[in-house]
C-alpha atoms as a PDB file:
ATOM      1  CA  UNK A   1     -33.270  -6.943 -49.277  1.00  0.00           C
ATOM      2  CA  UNK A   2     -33.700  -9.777 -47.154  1.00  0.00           C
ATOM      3  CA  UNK A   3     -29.848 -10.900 -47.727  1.00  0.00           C
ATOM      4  CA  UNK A   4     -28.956  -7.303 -45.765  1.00  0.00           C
ATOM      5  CA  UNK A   5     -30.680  -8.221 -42.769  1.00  0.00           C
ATOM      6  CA  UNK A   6     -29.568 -11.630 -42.307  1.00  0.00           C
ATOM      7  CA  UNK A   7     -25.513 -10.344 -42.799  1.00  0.00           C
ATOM      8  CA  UNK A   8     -27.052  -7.597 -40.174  1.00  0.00           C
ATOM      9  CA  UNK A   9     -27.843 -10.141 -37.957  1.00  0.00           C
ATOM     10  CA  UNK A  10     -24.847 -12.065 -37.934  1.00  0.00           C
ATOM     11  CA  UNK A  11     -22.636  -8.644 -37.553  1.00  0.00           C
ATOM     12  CA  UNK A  12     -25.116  -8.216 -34.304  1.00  0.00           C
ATOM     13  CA  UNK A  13     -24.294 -11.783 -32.918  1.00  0.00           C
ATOM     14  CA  UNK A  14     -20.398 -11.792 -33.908  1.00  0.00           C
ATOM     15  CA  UNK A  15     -20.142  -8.161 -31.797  1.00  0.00           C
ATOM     16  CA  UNK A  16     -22.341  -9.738 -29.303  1.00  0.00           C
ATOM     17  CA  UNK A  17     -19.972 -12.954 -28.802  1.00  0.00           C
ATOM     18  CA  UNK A  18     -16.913 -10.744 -28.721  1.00  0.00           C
ATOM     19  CA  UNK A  19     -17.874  -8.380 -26.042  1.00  0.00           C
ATOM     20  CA  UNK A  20     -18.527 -11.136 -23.742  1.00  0.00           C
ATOM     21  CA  UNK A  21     -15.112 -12.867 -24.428  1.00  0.00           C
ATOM     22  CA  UNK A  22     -13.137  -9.621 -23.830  1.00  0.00           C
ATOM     23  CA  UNK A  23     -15.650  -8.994 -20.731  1.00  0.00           C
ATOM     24  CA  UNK A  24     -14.079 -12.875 -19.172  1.00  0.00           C
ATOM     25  CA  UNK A  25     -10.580 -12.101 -20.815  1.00  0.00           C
ATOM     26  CA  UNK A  26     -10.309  -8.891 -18.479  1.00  0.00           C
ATOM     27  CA  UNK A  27     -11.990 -11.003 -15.444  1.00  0.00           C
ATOM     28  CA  UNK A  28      -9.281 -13.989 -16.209  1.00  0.00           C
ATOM     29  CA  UNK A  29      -6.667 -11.328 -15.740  1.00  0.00           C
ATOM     30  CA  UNK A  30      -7.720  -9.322 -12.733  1.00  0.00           C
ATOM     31  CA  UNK A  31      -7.856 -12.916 -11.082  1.00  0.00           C
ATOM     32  CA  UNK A  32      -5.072 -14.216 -12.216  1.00  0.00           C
ATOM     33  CA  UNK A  33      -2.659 -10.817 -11.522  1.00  0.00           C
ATOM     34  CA  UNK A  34      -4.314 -11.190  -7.828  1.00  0.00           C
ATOM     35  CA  UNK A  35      -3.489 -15.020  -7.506  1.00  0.00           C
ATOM     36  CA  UNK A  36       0.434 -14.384  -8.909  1.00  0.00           C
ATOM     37  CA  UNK A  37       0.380 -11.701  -6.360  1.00  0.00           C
ATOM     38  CA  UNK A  38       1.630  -8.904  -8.708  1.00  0.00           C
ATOM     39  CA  UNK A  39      -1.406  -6.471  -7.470  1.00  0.00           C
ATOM     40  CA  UNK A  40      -0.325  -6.480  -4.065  1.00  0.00           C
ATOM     41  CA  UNK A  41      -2.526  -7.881  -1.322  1.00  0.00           C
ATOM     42  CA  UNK A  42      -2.415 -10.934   1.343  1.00  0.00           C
ATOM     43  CA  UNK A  43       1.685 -11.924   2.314  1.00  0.00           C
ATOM     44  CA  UNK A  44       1.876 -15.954   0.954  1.00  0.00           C
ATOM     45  CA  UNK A  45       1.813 -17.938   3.690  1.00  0.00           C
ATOM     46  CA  UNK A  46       4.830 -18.659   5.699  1.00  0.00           C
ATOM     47  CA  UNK A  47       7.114 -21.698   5.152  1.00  0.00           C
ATOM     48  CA  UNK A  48       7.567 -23.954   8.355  1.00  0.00           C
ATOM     49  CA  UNK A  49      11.593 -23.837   8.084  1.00  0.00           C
ATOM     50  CA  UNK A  50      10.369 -20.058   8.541  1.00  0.00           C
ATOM     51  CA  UNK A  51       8.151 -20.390  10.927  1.00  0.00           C
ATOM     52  CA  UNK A  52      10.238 -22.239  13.519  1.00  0.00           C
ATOM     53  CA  UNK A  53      13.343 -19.955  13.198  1.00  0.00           C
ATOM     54  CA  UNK A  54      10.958 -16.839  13.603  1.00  0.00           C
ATOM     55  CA  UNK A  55       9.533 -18.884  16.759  1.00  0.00           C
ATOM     56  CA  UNK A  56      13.312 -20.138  18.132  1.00  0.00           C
ATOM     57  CA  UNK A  57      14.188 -15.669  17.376  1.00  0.00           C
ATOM     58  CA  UNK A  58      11.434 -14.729  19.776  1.00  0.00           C
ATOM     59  CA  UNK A  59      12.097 -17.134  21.921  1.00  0.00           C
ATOM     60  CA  UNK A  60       9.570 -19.400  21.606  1.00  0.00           C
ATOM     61  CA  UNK A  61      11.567 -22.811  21.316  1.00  0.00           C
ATOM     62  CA  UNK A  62      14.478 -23.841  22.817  1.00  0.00           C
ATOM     63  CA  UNK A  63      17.557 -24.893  20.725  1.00  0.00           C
ATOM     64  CA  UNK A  64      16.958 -28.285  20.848  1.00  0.00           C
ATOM     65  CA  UNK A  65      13.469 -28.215  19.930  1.00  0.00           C
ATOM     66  CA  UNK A  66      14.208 -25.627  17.268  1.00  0.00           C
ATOM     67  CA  UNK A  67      16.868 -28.346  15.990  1.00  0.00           C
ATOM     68  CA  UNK A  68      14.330 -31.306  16.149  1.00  0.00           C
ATOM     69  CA  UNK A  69      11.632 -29.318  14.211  1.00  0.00           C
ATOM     70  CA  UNK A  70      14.355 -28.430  11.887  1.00  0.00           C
ATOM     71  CA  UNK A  71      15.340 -32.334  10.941  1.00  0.00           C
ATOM     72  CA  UNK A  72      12.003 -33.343  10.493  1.00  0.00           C
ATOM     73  CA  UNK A  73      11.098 -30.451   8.142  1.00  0.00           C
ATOM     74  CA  UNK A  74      13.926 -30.927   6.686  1.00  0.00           C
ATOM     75  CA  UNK A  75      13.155 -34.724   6.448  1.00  0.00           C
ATOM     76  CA  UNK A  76       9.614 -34.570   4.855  1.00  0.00           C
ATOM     77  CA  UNK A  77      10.963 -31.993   1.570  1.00  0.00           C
END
């Protein structure tokens, strides 16, 4: 008799164990669809080769400086 209650037990402690490791499996997932951005949500953040042509479109920068910005970008990759 006792034998049944210790293999009870263990079947209690092994079901435990494995509903919190599927409970953190699903919570690993959910973060990491959010972080590879395939549940949609924030944009990524813009590039600076981006950034400066969207700036030199509206207007914002003149050619040269539009050029300049572009070298050095271009320089530090």
């Amino acid at each position: 008799m006792m034998m049944e209650s210790n293999v009870g037990n263990f079947a209690l402690f092994f079901g435990f164990m494995t509903m919190i490791l599927l409970g953190g499996a699903v919570i690993w997932l959910i973060v990491w669809f959010v972080e590879k951005k395939i549940i949609p949500g924030k944009k990524p953040p813009e590039r600076p080769l981006e950034t400066a042509k969207r700036r030199y479109a509206a207007g914002e920068l003149t050619k040269k400086e539009y050029l300049d910005m572009k070298k050095e970008i271009v320089k530090a990759d």
